[in-house]
C-alpha atoms as a PDB file:
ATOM      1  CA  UNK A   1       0.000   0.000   0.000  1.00  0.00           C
ATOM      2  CA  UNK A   2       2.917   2.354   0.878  1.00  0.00           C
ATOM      3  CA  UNK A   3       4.638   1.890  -2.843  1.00  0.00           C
ATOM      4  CA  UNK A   4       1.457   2.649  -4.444  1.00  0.00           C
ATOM      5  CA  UNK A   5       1.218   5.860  -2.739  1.00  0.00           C
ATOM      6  CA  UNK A   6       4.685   6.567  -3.189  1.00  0.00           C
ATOM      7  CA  UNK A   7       4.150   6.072  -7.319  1.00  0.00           C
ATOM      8  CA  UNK A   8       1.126   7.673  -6.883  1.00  0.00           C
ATOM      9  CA  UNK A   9       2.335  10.639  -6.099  1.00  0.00           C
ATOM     10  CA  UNK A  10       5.589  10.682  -7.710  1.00  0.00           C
ATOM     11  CA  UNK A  11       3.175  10.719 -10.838  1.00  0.00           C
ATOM     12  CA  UNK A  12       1.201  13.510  -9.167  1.00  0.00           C
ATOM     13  CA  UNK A  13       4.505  15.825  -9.187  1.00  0.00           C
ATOM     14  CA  UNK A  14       5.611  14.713 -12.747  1.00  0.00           C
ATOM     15  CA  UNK A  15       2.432  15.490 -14.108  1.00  0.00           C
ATOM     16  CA  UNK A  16       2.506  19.043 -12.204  1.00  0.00           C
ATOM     17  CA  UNK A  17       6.182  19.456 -13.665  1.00  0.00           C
ATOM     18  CA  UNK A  18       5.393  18.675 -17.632  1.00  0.00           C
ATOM     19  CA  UNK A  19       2.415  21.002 -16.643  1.00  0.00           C
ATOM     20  CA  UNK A  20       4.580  24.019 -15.211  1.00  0.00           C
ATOM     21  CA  UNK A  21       6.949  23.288 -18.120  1.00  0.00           C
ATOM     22  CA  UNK A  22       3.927  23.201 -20.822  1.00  0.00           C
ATOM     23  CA  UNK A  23       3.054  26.875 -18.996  1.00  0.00           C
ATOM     24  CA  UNK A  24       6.434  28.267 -19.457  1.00  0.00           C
ATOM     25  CA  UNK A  25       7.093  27.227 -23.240  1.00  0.00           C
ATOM     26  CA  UNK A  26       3.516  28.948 -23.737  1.00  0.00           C
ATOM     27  CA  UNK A  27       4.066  31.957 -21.845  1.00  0.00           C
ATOM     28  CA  UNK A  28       7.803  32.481 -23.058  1.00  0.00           C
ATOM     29  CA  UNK A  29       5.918  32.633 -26.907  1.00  0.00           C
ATOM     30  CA  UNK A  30       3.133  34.686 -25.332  1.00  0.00           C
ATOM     31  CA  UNK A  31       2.901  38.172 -27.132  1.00  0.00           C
ATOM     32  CA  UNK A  32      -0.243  39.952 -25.816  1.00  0.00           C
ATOM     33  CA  UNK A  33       0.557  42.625 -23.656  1.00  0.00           C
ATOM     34  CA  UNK A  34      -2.622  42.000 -21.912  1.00  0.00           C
ATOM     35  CA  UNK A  35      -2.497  38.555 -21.634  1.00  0.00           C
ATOM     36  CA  UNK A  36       0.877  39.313 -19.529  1.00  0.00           C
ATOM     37  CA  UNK A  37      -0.537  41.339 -17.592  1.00  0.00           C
ATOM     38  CA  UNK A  38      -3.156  39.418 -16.415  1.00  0.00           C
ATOM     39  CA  UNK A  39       0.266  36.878 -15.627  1.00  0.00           C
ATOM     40  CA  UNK A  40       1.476  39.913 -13.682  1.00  0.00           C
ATOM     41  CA  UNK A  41      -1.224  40.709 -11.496  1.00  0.00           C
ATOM     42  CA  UNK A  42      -1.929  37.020 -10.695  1.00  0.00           C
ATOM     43  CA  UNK A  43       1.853  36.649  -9.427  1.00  0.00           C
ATOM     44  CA  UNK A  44       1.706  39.866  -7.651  1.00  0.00           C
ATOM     45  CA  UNK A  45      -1.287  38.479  -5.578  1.00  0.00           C
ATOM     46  CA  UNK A  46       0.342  35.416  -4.963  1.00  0.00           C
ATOM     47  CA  UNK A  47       3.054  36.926  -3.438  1.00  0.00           C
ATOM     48  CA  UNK A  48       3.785  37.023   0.417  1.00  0.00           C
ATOM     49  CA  UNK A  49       5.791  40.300   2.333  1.00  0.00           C
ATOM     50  CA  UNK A  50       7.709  38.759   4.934  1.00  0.00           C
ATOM     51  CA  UNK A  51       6.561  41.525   7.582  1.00  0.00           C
ATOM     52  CA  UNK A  52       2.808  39.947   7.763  1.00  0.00           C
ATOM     53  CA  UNK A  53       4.350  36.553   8.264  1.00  0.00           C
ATOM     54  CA  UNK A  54       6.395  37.151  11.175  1.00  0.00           C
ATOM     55  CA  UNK A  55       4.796  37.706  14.967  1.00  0.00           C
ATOM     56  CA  UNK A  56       3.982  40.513  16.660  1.00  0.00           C
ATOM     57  CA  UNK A  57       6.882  39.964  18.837  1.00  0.00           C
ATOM     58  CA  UNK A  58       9.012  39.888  15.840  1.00  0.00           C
ATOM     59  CA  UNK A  59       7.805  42.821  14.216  1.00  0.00           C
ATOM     60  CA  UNK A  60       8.349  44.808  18.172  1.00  0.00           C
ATOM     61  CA  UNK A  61      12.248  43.752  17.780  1.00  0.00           C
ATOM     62  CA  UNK A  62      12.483  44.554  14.433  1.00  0.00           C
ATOM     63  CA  UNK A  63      11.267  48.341  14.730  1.00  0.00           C
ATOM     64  CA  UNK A  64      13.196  48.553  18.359  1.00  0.00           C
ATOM     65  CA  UNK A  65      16.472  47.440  16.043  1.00  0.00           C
ATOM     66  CA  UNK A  66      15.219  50.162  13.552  1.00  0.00           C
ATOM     67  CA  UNK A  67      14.651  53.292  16.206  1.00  0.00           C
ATOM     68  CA  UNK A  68      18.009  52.042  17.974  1.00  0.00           C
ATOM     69  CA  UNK A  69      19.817  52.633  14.684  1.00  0.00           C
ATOM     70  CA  UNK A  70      17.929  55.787  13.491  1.00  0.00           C
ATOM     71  CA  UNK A  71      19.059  57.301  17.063  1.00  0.00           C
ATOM     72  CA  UNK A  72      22.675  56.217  16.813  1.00  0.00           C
ATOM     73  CA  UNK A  73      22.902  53.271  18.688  1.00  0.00           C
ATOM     74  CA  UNK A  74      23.886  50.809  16.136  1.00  0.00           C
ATOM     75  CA  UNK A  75      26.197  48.164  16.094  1.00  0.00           C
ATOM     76  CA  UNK A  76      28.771  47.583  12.357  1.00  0.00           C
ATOM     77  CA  UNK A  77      28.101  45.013  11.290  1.00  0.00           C
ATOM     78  CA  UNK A  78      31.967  43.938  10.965  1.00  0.00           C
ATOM     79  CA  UNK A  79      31.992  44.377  15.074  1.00  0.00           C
ATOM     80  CA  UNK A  80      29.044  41.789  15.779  1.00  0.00           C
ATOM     81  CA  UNK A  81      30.709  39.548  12.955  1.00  0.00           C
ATOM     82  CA  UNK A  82      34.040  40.044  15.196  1.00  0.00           C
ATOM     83  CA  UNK A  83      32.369  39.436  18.330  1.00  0.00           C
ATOM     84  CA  UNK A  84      30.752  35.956  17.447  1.00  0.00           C
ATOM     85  CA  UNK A  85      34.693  35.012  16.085  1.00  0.00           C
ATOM     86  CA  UNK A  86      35.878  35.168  18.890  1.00  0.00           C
ATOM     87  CA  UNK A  87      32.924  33.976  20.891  1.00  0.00           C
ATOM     88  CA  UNK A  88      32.491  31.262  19.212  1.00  0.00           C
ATOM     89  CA  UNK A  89      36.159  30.301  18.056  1.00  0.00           C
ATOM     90  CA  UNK A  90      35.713  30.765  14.307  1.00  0.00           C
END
C-alpha cells in the first residue's frame, strides 16, 4: 500500500512538472501585452511580504532594532561579525 502511494504521487509531481513546463514554453511565446498582464497581477497576488508573516513579537524587535539605529545606537556590522569570532572560536 505504501509503494502505491509513493508512485502515486511521484506521478502527481511529474504530471505538475510537464504542466509548469507546458506553462512556461507557452508563456515564453506569449505576445499579448494584456495577456501578460493578467500573468502579472496574478503573481503579484500570490506573493507574500515577509513583515505579515512574522509575529507581533518579531515585528516589536524589528522596529526597536530600527529606532536604535535611526538614534545612533547601532552596532557595524563587521563588530558583531568580530564578536561571534571570537565567541564562538571561528
Amino acid at each position: 500500500m505504501v509503494r502505491n502511494c509513493y508512485f502515486v504521487a511521484k506521478k502527481l509531481f511529474m504530471d505538475l512538472q510537464a504542466e509548469k513546463l507546458s506553462l512556461l514554453e507557452w508563456l515564453a511565446g506569449l505576445n499579448d501585452p494584456k495577456t501578460l498582464k493578467e500573468f502579472i497581477t496574478l503573481k503579484k497576488s500570490k506573493e507574500v511580504d515577509w513583515w505579515d508573516e512574522i509575529s507581533e513579537d518579531e515585528r516589536a524587535a524589528v522596529n526597536e532594532g530600527l529606532a536604535q539605529l535611526d538614534s545612533g545606537e547601532g552596532i557595524p556590522h563587521e563588530q558583531v561579525m568580530k564578536e561571534i569570532r571570537e565567541k564562538y572560536s571561528l
